[in-house]
PDB file of N, CA and C in Angstrom:
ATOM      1  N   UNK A   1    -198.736 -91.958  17.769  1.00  0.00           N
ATOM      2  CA  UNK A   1    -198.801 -91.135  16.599  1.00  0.00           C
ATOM      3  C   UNK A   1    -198.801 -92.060  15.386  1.00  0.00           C
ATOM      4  N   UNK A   2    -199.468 -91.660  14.553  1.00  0.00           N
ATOM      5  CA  UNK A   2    -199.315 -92.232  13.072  1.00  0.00           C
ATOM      6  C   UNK A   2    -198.736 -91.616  11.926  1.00  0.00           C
ATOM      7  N   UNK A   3    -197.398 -91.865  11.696  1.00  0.00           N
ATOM      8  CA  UNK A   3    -196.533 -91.502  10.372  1.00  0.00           C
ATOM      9  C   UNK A   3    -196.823 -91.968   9.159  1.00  0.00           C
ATOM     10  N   UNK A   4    -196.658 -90.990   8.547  1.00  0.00           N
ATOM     11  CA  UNK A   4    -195.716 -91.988   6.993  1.00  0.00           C
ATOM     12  C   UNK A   4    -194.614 -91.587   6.767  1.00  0.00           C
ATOM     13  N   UNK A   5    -193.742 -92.695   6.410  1.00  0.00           N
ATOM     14  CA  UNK A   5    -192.143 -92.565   6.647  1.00  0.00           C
ATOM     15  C   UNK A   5    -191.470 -92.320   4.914  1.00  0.00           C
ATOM     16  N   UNK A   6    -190.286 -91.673   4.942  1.00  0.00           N
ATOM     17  CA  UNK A   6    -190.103 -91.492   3.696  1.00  0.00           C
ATOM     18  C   UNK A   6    -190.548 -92.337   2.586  1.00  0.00           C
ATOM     19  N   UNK A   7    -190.215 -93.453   2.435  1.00  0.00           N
ATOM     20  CA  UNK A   7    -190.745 -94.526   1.809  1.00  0.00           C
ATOM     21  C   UNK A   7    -192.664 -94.440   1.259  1.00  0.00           C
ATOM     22  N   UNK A   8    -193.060 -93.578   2.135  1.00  0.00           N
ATOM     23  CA  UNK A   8    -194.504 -93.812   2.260  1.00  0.00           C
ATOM     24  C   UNK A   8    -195.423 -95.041   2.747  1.00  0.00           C
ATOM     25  N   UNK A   9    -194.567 -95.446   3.314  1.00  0.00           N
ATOM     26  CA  UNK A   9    -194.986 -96.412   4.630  1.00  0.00           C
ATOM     27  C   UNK A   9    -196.021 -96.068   6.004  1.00  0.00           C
ATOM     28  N   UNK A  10    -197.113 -96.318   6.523  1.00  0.00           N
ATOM     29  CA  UNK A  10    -197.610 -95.729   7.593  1.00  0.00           C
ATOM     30  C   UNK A  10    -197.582 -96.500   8.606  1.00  0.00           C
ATOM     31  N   UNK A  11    -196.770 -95.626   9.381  1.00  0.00           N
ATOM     32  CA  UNK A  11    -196.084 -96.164  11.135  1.00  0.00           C
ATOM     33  C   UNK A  11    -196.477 -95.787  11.938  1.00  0.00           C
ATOM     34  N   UNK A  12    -196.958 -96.562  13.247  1.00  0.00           N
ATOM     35  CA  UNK A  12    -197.141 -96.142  14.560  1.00  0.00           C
ATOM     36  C   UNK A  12    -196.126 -95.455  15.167  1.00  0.00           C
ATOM     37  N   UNK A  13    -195.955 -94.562  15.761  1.00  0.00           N
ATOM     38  CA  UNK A  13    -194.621 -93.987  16.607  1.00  0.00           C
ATOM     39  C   UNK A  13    -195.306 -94.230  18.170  1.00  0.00           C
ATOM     40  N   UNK A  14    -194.795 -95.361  18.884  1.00  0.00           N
ATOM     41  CA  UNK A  14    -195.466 -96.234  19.890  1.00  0.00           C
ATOM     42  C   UNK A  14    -193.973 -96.686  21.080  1.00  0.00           C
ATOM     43  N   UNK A  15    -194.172 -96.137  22.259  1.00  0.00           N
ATOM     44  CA  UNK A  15    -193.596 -96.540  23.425  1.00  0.00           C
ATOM     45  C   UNK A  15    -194.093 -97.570  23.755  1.00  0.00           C
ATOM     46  N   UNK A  16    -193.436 -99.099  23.719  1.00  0.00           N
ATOM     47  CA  UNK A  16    -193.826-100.636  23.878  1.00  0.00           C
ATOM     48  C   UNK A  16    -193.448-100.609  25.369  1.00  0.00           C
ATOM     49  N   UNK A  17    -194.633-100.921  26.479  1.00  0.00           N
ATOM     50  CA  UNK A  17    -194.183-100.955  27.917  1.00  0.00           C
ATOM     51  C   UNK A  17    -194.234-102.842  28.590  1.00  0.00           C
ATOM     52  N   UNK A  18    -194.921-104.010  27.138  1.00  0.00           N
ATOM     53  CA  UNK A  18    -195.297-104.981  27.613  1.00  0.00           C
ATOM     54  C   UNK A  18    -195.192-105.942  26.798  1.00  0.00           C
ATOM     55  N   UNK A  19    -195.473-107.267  26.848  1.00  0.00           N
ATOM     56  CA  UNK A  19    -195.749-107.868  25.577  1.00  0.00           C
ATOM     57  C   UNK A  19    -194.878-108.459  24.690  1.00  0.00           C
ATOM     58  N   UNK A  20    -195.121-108.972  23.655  1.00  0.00           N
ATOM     59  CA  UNK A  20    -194.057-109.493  22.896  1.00  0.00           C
ATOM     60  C   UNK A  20    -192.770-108.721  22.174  1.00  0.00           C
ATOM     61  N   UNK A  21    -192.054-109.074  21.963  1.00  0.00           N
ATOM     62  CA  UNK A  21    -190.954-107.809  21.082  1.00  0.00           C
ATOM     63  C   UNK A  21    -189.710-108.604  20.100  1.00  0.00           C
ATOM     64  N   UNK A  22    -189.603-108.810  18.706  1.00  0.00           N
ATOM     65  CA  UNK A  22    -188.917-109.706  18.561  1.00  0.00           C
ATOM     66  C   UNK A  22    -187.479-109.109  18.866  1.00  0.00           C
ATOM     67  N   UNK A  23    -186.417-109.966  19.120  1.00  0.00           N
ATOM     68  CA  UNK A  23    -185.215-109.486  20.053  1.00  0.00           C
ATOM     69  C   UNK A  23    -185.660-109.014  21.461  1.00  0.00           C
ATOM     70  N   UNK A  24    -186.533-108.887  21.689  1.00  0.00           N
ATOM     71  CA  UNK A  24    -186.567-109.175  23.620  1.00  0.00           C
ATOM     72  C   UNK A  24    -186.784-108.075  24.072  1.00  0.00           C
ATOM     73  N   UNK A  25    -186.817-106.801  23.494  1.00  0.00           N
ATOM     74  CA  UNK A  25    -186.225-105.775  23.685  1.00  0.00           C
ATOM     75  C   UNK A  25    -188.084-105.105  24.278  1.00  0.00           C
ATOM     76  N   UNK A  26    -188.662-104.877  25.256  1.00  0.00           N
ATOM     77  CA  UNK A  26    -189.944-104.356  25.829  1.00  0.00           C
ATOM     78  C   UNK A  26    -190.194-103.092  25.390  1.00  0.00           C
ATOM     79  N   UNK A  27    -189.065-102.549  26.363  1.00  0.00           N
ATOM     80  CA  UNK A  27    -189.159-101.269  26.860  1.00  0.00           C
ATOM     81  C   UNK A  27    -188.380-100.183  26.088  1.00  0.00           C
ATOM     82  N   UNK A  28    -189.141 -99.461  24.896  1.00  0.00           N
ATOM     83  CA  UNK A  28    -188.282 -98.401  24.240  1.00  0.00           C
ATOM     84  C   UNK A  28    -189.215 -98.182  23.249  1.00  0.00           C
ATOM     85  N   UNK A  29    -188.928 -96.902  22.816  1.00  0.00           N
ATOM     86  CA  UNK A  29    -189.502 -96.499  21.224  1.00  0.00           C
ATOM     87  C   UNK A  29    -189.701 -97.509  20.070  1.00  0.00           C
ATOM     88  N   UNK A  30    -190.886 -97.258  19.130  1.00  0.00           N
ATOM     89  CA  UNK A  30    -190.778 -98.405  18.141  1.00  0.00           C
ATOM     90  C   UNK A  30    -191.702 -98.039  17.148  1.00  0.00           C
ATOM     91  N   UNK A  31    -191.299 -97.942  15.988  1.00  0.00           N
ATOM     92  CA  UNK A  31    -192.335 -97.659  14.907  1.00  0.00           C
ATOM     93  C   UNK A  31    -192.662 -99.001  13.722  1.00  0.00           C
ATOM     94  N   UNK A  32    -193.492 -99.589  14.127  1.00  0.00           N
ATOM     95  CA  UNK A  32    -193.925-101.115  13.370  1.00  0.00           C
ATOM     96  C   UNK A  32    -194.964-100.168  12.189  1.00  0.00           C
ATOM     97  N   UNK A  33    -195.278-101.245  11.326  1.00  0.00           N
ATOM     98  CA  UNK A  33    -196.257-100.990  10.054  1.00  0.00           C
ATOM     99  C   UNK A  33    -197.378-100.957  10.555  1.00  0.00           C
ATOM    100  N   UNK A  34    -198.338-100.356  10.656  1.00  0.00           N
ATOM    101  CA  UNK A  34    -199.914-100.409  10.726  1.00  0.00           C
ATOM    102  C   UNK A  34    -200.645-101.373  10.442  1.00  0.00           C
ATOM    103  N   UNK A  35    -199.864-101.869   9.103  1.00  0.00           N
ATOM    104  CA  UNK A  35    -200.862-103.212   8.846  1.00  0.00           C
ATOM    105  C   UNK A  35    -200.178-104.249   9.662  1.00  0.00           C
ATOM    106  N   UNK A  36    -199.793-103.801  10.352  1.00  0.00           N
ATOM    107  CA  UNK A  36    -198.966-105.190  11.036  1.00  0.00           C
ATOM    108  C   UNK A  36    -200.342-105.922  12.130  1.00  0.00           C
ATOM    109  N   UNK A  37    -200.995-104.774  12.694  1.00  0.00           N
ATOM    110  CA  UNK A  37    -202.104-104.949  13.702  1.00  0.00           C
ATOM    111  C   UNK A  37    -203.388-105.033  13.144  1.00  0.00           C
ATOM    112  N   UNK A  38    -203.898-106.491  13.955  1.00  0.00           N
ATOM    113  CA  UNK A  38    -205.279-106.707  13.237  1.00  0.00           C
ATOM    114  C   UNK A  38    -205.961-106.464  14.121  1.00  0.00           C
ATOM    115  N   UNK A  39    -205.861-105.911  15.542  1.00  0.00           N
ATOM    116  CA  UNK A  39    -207.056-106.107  16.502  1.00  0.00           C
ATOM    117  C   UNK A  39    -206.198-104.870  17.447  1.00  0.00           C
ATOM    118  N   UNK A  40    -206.879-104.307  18.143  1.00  0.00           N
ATOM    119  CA  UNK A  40    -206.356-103.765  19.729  1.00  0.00           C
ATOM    120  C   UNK A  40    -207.507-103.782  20.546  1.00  0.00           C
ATOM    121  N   UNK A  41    -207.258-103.252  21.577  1.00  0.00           N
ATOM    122  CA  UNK A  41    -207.752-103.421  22.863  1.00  0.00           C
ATOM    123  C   UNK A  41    -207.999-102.181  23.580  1.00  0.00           C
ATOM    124  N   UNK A  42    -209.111-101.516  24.072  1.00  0.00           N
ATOM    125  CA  UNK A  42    -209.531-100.286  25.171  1.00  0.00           C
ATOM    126  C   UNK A  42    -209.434-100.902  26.297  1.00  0.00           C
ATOM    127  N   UNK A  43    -209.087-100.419  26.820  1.00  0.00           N
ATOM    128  CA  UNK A  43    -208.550-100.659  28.699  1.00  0.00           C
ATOM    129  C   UNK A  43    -208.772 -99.511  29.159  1.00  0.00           C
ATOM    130  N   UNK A  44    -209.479 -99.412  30.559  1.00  0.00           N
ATOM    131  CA  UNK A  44    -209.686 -98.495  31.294  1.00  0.00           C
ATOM    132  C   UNK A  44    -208.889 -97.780  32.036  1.00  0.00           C
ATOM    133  N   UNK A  45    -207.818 -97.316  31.574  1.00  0.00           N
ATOM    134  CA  UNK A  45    -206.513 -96.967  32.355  1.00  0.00           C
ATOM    135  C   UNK A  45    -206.172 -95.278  31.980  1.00  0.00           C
ATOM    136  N   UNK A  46    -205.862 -94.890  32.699  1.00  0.00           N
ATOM    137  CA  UNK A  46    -205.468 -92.981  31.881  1.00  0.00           C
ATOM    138  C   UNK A  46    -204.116 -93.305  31.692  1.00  0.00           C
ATOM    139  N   UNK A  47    -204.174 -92.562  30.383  1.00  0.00           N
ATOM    140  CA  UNK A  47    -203.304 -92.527  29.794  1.00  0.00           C
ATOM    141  C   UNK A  47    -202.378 -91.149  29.905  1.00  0.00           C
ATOM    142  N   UNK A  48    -201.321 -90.852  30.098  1.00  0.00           N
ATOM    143  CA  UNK A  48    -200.330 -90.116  30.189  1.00  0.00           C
ATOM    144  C   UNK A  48    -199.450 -89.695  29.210  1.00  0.00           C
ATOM    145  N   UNK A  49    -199.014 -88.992  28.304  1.00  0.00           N
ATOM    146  CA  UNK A  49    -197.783 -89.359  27.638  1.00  0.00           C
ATOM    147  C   UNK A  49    -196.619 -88.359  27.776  1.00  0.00           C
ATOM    148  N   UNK A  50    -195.733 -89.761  27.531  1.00  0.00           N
ATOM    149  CA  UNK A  50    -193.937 -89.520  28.281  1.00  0.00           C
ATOM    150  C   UNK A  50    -193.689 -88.217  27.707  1.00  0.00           C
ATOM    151  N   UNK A  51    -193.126 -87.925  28.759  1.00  0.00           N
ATOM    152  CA  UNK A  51    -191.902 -86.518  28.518  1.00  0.00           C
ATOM    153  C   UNK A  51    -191.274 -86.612  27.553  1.00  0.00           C
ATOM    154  N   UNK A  52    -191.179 -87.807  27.010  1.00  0.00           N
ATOM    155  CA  UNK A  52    -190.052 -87.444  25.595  1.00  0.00           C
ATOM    156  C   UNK A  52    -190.810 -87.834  24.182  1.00  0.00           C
ATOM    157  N   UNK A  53    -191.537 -87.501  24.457  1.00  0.00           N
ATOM    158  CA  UNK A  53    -193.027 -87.487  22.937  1.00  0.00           C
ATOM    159  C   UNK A  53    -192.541 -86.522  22.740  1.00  0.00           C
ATOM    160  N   UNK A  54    -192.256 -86.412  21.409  1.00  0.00           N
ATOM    161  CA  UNK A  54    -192.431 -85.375  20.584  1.00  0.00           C
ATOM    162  C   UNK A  54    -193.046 -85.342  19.173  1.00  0.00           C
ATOM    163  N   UNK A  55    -193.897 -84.963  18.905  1.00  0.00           N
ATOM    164  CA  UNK A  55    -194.421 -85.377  17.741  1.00  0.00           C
ATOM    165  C   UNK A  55    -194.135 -84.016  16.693  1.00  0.00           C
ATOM    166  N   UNK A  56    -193.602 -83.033  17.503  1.00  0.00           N
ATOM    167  CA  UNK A  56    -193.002 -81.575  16.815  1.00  0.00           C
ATOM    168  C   UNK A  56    -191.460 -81.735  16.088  1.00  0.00           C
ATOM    169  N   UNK A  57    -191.053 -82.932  16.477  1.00  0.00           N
ATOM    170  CA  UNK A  57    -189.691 -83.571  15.180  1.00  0.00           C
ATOM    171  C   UNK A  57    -189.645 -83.673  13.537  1.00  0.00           C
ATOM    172  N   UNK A  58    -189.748 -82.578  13.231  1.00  0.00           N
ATOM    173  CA  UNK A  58    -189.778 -82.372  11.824  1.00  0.00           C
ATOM    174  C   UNK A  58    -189.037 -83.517  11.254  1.00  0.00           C
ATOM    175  N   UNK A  59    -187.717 -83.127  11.515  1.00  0.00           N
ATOM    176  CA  UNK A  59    -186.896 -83.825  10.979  1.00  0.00           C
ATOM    177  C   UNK A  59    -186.919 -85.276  10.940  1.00  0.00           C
ATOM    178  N   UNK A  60    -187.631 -86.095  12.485  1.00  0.00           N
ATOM    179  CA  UNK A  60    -187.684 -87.379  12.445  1.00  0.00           C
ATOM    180  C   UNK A  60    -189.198 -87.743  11.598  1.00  0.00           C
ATOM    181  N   UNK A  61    -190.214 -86.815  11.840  1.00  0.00           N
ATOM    182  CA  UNK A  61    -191.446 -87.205  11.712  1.00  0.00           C
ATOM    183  C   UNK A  61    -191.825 -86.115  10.792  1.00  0.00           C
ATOM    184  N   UNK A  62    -191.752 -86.205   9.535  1.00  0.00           N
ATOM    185  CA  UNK A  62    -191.605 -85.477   8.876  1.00  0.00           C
ATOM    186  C   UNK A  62    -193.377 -85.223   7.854  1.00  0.00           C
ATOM    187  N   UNK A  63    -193.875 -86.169   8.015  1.00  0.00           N
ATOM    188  CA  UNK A  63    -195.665 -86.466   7.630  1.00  0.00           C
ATOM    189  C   UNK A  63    -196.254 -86.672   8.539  1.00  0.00           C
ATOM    190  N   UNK A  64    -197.010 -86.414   9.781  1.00  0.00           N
ATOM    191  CA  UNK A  64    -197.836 -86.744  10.667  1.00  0.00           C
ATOM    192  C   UNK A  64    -199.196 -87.113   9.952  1.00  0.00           C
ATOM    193  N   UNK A  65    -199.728 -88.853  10.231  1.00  0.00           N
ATOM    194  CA  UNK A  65    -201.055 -88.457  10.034  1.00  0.00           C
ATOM    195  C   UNK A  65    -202.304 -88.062  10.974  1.00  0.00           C
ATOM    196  N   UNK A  66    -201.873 -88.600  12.570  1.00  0.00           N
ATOM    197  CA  UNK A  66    -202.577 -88.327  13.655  1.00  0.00           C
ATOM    198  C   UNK A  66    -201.211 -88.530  14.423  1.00  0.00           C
ATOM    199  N   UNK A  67    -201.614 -87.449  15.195  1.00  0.00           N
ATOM    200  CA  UNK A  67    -200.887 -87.281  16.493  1.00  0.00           C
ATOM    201  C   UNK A  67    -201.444 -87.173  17.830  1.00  0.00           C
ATOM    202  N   UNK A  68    -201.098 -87.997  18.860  1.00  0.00           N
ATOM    203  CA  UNK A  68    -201.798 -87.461  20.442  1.00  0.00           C
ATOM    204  C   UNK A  68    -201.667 -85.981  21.039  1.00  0.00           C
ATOM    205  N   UNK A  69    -201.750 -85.246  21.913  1.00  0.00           N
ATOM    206  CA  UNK A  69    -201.474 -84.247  22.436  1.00  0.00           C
ATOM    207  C   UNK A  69    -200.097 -84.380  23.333  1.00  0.00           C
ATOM    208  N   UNK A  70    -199.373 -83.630  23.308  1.00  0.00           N
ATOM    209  CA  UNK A  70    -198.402 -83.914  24.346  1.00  0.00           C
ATOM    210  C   UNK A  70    -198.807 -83.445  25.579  1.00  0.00           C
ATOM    211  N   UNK A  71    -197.636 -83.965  26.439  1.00  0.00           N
ATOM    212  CA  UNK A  71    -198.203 -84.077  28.188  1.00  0.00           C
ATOM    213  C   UNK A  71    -198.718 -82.608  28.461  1.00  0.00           C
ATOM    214  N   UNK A  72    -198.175 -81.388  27.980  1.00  0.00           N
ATOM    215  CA  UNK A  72    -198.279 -80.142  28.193  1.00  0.00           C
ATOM    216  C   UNK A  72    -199.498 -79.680  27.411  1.00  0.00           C
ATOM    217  N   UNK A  73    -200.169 -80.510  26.539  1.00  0.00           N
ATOM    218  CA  UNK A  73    -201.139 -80.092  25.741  1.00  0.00           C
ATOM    219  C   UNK A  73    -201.385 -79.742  24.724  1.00  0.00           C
ATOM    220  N   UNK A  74    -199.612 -79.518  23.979  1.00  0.00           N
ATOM    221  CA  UNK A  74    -199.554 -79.458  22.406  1.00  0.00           C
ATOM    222  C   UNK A  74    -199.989 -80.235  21.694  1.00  0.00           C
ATOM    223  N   UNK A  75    -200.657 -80.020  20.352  1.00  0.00           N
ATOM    224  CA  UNK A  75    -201.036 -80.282  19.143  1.00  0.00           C
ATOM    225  C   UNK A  75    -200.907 -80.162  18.189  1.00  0.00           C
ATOM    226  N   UNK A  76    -199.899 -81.333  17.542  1.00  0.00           N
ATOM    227  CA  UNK A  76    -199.679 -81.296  15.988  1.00  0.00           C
ATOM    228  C   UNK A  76    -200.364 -81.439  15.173  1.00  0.00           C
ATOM    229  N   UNK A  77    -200.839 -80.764  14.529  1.00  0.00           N
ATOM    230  CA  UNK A  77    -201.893 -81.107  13.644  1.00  0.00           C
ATOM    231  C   UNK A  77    -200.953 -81.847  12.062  1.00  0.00           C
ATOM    232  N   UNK A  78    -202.560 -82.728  11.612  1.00  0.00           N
ATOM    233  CA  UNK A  78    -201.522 -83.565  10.784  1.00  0.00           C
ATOM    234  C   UNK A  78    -201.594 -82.775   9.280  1.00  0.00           C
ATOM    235  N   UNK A  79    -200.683 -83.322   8.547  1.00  0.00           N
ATOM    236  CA  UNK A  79    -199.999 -82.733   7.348  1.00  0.00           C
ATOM    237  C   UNK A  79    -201.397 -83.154   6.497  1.00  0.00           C
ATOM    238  N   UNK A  80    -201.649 -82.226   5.372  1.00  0.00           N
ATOM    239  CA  UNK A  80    -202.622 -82.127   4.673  1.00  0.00           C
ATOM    240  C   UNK A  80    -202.033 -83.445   3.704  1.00  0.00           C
ATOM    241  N   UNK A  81    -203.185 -84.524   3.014  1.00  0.00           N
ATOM    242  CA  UNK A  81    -203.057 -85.644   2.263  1.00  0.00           C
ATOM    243  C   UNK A  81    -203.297 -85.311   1.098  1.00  0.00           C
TER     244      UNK A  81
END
């Protein structure tokens, strides 16, 4: 998902399963800056998403600018700019 956070900051809301992490830390929730990433990668893999997506968290996620579907098929649509 892509936020903007009170601040007006725009954040990935991203489950890290690999890869680098500063403090070590892989495996868990993580919302980094957007501009942080200069490149990604398509991989041929299906994608799934976890049971504990929620992108319907008002309270945490309070601006959606894109959101995935959840596993069940919900759709947040994002907040008007």
């Amino acid at each position: 998902m892509v936020l903007r956070s009170s601040t007006g900051k725009r954040l990935f809301h991203m489950y890290q399963v690999g890869g680098y992490s500063a403090g070590g830390i892989l495996r868990e929730w993580k919302n980094p800056e957007t501009h942080v990433f200069d490149s990604a990668q398509v991989v041929d893999k299906r994608f799934v998403p976890r049971d504990d997506y929620n992108p319907f968290n008002e309270a945490m996620f309070p601006e959606v600018v894109f959101a995935l579907p959840t596993r069940d098929g919900r759709v947040r649509e994002p907040n008007a700019e």
